[in-house]
C-alpha atoms as a PDB file:
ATOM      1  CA  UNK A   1     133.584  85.088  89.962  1.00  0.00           C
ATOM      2  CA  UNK A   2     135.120  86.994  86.564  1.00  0.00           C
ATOM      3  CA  UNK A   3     134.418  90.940  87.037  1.00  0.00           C
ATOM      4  CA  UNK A   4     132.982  92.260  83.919  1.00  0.00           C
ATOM      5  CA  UNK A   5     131.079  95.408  82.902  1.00  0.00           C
ATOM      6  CA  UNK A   6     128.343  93.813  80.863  1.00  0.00           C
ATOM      7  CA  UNK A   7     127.365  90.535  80.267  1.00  0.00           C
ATOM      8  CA  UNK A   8     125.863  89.620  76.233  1.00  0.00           C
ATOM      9  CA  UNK A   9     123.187  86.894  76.486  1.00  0.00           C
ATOM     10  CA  UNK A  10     122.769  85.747  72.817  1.00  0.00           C
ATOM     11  CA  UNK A  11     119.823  82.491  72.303  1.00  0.00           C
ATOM     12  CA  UNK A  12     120.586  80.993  69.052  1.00  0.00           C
ATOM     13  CA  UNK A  13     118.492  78.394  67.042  1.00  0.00           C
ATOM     14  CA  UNK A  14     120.560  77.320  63.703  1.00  0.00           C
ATOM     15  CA  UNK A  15     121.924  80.786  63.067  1.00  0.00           C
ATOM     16  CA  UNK A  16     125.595  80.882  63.167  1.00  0.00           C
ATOM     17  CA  UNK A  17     125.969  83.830  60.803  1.00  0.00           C
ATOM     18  CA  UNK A  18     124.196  86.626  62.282  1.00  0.00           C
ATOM     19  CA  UNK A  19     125.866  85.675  65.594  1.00  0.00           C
ATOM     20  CA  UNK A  20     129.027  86.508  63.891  1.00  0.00           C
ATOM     21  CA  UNK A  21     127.909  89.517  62.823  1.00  0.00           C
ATOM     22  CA  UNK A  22     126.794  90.316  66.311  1.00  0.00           C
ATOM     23  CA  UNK A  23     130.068  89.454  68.017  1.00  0.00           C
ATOM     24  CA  UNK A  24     132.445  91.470  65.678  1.00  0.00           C
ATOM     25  CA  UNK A  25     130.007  94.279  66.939  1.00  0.00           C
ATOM     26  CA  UNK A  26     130.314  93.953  70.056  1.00  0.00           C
ATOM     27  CA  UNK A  27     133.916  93.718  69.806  1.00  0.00           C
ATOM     28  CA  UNK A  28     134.206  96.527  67.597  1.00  0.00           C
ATOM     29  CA  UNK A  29     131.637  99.123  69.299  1.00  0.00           C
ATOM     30  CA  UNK A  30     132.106  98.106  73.150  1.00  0.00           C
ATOM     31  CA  UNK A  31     134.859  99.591  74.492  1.00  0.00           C
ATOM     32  CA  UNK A  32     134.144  98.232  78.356  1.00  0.00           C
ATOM     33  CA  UNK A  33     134.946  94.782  80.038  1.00  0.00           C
ATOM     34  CA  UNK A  34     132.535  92.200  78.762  1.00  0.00           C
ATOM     35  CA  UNK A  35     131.376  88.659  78.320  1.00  0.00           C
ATOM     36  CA  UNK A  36     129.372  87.073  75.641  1.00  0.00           C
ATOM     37  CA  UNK A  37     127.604  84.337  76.629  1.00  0.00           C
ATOM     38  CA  UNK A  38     126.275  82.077  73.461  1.00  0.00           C
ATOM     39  CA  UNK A  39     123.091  80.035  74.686  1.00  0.00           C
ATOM     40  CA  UNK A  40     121.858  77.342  71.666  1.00  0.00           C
ATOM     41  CA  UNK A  41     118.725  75.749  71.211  1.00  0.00           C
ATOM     42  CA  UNK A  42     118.639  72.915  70.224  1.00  0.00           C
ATOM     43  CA  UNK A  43     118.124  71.789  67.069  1.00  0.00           C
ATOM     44  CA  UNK A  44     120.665  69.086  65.782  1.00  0.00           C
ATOM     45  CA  UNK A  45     124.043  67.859  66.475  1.00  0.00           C
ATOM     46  CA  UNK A  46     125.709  69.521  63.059  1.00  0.00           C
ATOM     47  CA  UNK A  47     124.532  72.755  63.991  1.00  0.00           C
ATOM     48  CA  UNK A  48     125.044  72.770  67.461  1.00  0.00           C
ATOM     49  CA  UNK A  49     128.607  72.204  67.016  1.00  0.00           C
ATOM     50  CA  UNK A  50     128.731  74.694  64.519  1.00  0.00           C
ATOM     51  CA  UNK A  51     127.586  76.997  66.653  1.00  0.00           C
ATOM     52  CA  UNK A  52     129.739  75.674  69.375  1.00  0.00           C
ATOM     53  CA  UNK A  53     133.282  76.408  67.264  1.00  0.00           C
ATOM     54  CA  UNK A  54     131.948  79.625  66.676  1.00  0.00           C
ATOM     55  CA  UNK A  55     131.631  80.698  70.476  1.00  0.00           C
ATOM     56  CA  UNK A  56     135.036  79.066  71.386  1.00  0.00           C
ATOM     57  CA  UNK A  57     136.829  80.877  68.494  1.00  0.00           C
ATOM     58  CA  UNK A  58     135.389  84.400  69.911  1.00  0.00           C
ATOM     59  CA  UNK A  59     136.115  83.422  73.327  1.00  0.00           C
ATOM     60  CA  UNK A  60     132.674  83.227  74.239  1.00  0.00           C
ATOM     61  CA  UNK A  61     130.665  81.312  76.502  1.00  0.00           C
ATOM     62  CA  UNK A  62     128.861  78.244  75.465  1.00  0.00           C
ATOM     63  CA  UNK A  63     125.533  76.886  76.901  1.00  0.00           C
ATOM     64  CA  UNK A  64     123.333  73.855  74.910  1.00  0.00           C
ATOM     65  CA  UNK A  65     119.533  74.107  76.158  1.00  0.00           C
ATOM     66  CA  UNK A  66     116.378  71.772  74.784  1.00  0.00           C
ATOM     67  CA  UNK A  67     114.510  74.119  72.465  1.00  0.00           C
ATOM     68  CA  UNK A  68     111.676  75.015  74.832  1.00  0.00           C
ATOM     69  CA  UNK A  69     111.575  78.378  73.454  1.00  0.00           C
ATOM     70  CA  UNK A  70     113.012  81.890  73.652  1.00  0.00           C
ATOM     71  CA  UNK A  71     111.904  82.712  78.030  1.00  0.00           C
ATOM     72  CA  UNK A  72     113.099  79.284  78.776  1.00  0.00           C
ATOM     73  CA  UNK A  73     116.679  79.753  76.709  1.00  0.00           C
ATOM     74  CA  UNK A  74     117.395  83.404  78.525  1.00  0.00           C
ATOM     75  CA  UNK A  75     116.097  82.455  81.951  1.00  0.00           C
ATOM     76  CA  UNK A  76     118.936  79.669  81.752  1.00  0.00           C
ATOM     77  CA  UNK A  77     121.655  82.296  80.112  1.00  0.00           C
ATOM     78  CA  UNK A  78     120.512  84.628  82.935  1.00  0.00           C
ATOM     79  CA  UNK A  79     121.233  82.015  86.004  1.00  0.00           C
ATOM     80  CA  UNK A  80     124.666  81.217  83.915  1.00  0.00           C
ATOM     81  CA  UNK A  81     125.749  84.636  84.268  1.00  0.00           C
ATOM     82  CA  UNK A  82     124.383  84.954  87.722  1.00  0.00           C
ATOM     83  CA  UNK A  83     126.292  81.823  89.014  1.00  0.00           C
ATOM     84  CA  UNK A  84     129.745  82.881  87.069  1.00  0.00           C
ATOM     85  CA  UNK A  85     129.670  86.781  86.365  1.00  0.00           C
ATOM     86  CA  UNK A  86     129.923  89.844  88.649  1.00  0.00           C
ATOM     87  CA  UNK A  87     128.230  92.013  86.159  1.00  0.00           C
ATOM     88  CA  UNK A  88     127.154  95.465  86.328  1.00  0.00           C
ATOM     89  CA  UNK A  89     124.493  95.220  83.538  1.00  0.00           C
ATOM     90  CA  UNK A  90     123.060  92.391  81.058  1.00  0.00           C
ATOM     91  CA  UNK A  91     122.002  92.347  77.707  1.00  0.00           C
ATOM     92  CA  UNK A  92     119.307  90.027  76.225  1.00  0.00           C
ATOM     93  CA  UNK A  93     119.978  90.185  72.286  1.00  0.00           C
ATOM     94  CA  UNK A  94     118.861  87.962  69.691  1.00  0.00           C
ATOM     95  CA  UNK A  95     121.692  86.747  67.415  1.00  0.00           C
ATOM     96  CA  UNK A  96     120.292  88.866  64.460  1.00  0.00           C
ATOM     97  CA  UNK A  97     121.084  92.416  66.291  1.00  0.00           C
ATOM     98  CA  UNK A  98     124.304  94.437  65.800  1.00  0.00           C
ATOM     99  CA  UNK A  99     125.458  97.352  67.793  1.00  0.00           C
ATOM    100  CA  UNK A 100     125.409 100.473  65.588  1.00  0.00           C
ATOM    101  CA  UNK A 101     126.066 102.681  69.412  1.00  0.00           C
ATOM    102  CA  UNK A 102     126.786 101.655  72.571  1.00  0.00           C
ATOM    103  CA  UNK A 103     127.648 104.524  75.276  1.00  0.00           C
ATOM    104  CA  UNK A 104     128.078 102.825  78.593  1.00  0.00           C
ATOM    105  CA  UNK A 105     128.197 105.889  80.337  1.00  0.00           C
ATOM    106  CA  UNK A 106     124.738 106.963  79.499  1.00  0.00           C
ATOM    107  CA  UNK A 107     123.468 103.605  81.059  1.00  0.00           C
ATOM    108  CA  UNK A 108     125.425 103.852  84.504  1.00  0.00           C
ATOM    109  CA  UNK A 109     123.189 106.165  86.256  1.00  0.00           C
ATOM    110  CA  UNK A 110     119.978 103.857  85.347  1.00  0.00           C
ATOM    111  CA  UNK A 111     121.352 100.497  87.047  1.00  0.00           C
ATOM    112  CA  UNK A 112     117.785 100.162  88.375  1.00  0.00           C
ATOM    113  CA  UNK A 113     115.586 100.199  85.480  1.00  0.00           C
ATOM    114  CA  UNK A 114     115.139  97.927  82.051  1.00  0.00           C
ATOM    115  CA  UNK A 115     117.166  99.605  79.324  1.00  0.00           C
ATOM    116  CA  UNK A 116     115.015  99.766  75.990  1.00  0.00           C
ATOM    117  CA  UNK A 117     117.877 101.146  73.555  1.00  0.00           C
ATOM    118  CA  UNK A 118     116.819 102.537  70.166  1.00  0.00           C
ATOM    119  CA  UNK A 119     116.230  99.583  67.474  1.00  0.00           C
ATOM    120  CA  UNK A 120     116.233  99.963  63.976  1.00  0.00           C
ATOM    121  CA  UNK A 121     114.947  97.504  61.053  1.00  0.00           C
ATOM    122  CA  UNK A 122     116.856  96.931  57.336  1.00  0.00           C
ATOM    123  CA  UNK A 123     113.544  99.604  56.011  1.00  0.00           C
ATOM    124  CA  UNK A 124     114.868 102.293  59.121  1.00  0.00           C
ATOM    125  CA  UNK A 125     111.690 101.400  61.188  1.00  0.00           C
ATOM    126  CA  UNK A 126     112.137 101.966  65.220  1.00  0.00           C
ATOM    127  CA  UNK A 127     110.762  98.929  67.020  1.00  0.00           C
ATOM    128  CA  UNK A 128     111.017 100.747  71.008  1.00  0.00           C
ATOM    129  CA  UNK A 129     108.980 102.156  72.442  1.00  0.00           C
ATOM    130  CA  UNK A 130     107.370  98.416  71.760  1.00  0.00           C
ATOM    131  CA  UNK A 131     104.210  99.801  73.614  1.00  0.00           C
ATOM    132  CA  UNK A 132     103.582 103.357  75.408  1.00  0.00           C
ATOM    133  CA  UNK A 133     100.437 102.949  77.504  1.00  0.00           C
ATOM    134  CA  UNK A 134      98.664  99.597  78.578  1.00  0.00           C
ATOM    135  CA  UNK A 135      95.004  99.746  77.914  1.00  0.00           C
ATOM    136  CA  UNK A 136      93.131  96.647  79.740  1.00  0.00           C
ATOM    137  CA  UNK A 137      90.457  96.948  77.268  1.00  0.00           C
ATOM    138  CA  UNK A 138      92.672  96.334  74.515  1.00  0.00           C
ATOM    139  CA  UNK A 139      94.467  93.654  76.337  1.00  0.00           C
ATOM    140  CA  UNK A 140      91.087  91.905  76.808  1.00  0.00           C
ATOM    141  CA  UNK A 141      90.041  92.464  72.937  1.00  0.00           C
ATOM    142  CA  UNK A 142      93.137  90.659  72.390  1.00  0.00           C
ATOM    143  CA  UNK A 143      92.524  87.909  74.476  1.00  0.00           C
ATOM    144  CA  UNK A 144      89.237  87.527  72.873  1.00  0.00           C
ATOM    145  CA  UNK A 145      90.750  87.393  69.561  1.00  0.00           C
ATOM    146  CA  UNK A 146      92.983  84.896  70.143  1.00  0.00           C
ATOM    147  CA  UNK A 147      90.707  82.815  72.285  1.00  0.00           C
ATOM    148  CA  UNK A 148      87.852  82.777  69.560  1.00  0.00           C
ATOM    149  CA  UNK A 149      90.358  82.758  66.670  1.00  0.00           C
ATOM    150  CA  UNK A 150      89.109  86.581  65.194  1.00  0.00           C
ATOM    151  CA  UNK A 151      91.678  87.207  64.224  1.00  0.00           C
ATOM    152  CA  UNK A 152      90.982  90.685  62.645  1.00  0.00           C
ATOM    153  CA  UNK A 153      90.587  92.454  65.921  1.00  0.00           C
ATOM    154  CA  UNK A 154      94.138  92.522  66.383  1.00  0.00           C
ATOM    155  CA  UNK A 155      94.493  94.937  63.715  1.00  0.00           C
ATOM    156  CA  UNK A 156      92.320  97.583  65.912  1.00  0.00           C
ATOM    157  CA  UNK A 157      95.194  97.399  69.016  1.00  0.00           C
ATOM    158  CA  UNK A 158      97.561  97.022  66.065  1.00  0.00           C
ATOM    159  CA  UNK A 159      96.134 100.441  64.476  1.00  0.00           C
ATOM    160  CA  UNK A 160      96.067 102.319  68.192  1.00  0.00           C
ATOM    161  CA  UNK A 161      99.442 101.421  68.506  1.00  0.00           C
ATOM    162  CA  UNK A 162     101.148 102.265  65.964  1.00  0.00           C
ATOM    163  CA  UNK A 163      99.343 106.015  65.407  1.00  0.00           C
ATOM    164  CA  UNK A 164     100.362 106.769  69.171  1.00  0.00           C
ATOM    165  CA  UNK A 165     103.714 105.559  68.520  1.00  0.00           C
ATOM    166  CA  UNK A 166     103.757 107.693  65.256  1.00  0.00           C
ATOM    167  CA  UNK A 167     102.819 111.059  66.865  1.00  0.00           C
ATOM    168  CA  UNK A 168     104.763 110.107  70.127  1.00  0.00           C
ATOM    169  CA  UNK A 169     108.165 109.471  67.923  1.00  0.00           C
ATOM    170  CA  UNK A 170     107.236 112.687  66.174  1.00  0.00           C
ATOM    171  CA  UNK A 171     106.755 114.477  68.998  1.00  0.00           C
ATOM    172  CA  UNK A 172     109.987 113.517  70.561  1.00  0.00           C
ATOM    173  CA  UNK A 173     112.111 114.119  67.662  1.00  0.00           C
ATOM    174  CA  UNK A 174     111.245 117.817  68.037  1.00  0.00           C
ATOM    175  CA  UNK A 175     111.906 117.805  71.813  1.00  0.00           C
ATOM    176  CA  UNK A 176     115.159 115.830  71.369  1.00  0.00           C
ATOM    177  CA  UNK A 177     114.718 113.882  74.973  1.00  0.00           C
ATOM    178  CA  UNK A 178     117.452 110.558  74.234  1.00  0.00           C
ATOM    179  CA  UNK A 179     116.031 109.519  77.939  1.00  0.00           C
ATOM    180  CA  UNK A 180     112.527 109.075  78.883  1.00  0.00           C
ATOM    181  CA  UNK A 181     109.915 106.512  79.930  1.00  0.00           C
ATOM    182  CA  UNK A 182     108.362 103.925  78.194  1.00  0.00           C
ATOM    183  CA  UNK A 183     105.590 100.968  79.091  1.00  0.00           C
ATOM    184  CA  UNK A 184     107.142  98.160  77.114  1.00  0.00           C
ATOM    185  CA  UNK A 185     110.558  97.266  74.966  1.00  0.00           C
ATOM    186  CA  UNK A 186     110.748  95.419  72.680  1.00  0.00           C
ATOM    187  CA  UNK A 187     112.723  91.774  73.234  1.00  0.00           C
ATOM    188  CA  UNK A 188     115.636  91.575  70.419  1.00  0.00           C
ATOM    189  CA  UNK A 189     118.011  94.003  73.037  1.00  0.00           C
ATOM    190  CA  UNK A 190     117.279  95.030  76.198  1.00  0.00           C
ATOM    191  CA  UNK A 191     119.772  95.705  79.380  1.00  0.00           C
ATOM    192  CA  UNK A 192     118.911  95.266  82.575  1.00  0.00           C
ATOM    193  CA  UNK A 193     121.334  96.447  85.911  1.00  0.00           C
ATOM    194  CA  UNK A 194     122.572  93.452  88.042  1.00  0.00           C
ATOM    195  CA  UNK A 195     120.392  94.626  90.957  1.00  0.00           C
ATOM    196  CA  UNK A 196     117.607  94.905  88.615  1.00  0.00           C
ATOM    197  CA  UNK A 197     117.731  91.041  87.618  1.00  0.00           C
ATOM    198  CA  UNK A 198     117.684  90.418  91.491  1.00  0.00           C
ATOM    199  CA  UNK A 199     114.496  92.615  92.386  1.00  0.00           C
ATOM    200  CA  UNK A 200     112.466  90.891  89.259  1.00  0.00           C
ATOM    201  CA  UNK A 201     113.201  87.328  89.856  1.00  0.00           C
ATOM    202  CA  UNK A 202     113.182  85.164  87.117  1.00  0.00           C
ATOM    203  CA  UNK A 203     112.484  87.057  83.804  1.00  0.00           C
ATOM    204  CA  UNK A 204     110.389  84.870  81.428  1.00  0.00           C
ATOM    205  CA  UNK A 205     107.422  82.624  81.572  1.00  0.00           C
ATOM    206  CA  UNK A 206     108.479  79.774  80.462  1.00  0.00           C
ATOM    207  CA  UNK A 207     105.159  78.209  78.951  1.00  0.00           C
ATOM    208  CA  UNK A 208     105.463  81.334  76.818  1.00  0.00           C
ATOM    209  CA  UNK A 209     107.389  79.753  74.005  1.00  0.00           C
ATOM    210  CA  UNK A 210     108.058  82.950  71.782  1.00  0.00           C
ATOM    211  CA  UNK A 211     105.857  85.550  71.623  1.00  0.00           C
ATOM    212  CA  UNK A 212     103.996  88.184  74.130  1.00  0.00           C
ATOM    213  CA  UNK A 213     107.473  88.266  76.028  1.00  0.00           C
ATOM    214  CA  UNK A 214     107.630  91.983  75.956  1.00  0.00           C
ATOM    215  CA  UNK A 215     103.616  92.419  77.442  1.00  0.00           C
ATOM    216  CA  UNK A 216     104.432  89.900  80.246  1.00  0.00           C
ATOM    217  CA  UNK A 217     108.072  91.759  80.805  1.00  0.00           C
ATOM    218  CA  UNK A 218     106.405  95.451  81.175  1.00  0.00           C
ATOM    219  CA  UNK A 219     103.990  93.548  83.312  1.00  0.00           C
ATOM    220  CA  UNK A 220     106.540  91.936  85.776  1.00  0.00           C
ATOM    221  CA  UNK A 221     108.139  95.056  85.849  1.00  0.00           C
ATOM    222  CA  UNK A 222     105.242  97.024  87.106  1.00  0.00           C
ATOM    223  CA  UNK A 223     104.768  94.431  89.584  1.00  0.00           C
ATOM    224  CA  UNK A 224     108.035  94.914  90.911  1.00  0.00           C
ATOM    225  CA  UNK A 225     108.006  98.902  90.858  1.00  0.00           C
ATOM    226  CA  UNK A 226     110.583  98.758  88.257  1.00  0.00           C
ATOM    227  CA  UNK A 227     110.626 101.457  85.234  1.00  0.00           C
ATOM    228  CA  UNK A 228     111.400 101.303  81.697  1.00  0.00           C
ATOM    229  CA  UNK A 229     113.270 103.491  79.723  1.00  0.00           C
ATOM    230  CA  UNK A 230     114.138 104.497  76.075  1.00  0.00           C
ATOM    231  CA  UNK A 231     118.156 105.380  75.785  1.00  0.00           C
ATOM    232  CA  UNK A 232     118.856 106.622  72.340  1.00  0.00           C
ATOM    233  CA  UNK A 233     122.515 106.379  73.512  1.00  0.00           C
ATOM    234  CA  UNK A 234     122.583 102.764  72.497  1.00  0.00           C
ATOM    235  CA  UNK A 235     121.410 102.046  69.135  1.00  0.00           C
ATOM    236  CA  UNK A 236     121.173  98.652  68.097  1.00  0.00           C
ATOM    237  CA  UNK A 237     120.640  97.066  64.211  1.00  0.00           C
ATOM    238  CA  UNK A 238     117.765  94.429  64.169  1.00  0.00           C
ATOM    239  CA  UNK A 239     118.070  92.514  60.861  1.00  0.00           C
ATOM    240  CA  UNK A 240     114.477  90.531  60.833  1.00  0.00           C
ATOM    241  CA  UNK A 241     112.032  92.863  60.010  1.00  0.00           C
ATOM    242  CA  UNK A 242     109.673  92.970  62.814  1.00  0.00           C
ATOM    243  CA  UNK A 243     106.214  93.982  61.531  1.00  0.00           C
ATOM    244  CA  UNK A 244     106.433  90.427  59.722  1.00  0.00           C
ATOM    245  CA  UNK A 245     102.834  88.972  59.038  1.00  0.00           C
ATOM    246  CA  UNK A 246     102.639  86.708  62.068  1.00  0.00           C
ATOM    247  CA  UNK A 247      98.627  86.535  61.492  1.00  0.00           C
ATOM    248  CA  UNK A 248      99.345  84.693  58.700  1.00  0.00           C
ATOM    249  CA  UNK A 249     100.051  80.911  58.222  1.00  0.00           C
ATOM    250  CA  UNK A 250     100.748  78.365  60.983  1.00  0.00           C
ATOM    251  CA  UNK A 251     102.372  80.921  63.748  1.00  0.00           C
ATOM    252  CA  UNK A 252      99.611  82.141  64.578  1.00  0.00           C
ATOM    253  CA  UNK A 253      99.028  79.432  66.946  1.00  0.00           C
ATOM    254  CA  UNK A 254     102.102  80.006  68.630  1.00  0.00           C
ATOM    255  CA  UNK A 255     101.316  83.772  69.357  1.00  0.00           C
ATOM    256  CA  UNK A 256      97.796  82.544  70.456  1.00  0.00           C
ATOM    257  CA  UNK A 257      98.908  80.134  72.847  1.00  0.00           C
ATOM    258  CA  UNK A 258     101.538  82.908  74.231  1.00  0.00           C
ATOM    259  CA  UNK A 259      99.287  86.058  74.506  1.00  0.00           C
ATOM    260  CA  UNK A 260      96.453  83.567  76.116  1.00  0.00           C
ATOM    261  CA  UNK A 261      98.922  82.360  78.317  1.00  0.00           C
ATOM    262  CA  UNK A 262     100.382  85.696  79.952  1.00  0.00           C
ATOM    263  CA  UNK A 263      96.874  87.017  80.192  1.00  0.00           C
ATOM    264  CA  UNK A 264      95.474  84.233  81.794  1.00  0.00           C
ATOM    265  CA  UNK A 265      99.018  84.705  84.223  1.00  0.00           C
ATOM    266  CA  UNK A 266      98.263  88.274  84.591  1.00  0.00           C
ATOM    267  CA  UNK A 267      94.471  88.784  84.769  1.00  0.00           C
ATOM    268  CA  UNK A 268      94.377  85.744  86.910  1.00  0.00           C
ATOM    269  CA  UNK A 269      91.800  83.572  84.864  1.00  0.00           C
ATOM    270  CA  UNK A 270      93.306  80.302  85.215  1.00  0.00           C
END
């Protein structure tokens, strides 16, 4: 198997562009052996190949998937690298990230834990810590929610969350910690140590087709006694705005069916 520092798992669906944009920066800010491996969903044949000439003229990796969603995509980009790479770390990035920072000696020592770097929006908000505590009560209000379609209880664990992210980002600012823990990271970039892939199994649920990924993540994790941290030594651009209205319009069923399916998994309802 190829040697490499870090592997780049990048799940596309139609977006040739912003891949672009993330593989000239990777090339430009990563200074260590790498691979990027270029993982489409399907949509069509035009933009498959698109996509396609894209990865072979950066010298990347090329893997066509059935769009079953964005677990289903990585956990296949994960085995790839598993079956072809000897990797030190990973990185799970969606196509519309670019690397602003990327110190690779401030993630040696933490080859055992998730990697949450520091994400950024166009309008400068941070998007990690994604969560800081996890608060079965909310989790179940949630649940409820989404099961009985009322929908305006989410904005009370919405609320929670985002004043004890405030005053936590506050806080830290003044202490000037670039290393601590968190409870959950958000899913656009996240880096994970080879023996850290190993000790969590397979990564994603699968009948999870987009959304609650980073909940069901923080929860594997925990299963598996392994810890996530915040590294402010990587800092990573995320284009889509991520405090987009998703109670809105017809994606709300998709998060439904998500969040009802990883608590169901993980509050064993089923």
């Amino acid at each position: 198997m190829t040697q490499v520092d870090i592997v780049f798992i990048v799940l596309t669906y139609r977006n040739s562009k912003d891949m672009v944009d993330f593989i000239e920066s990777v090339q430009l800010k990563v200074s260590n052996s790498y691979k990027i491996i270029v993982v489409n969903s399907y949509f069509d044949e035009d933009s498959m190949r698109e996509i396609e000439n894209v990865a072979k003229n950066y010298y990347c990796d090329f893997i066509n998937v059935p769009n079953q969603g964005y677990g289903a995509g990585n956990n296949v980009g994960i085995e790839y690298a598993n079956n072809n790479y000897n990797y030190k770390f990973l990185a799970i990035c969606n196509p519309d990230t670019e690397i602003i920072r990327f110190d690779y000696k401030s993630i040696q020592e933490y080859a055992n834990y998730i990697i949450a770097p520091e994400i950024r929006t166009l309008d400068h908000k941070q998007q990690n810590p994604f969560r800081l505590i996890n608060n079965k009560l909310l989790e179940y209000l949630k649940y409820i929610a989404f099961k009985k379609k009322k929908y305006k209880l989410l904005y009370i664990d919405i609320a929670i969350n985002k004043i004890l992210k405030v005053f936590f980002l506050q806080v830290n600012k003044f202490s000037k910690r670039k290393v601590y823990n968190i409870y959950s990271c958000h899913g656009s970039f996240l880096i994970l140590g080879r023996n850290t892939i190993k000790r969590l199994g397979p990564l994603y649920n699968e009948k999870m087709f987009l959304f609650a990924e980073e909940d069901h993540l923080a929860q594997l994790a925990r299963s598996k006694k392994v810890s996530i941290i915040m590294n402010s030594h990587v800092s990573i651009l995320h284009k889509e705005d991520g405090s987009m209205n998703f109670l809105e319009g017809a994606i709300i069923d998709r998060v439904a069916e998500s969040y009802i399916e990883y608590y169901q998994t993980w509050y064993k309802m089923k």
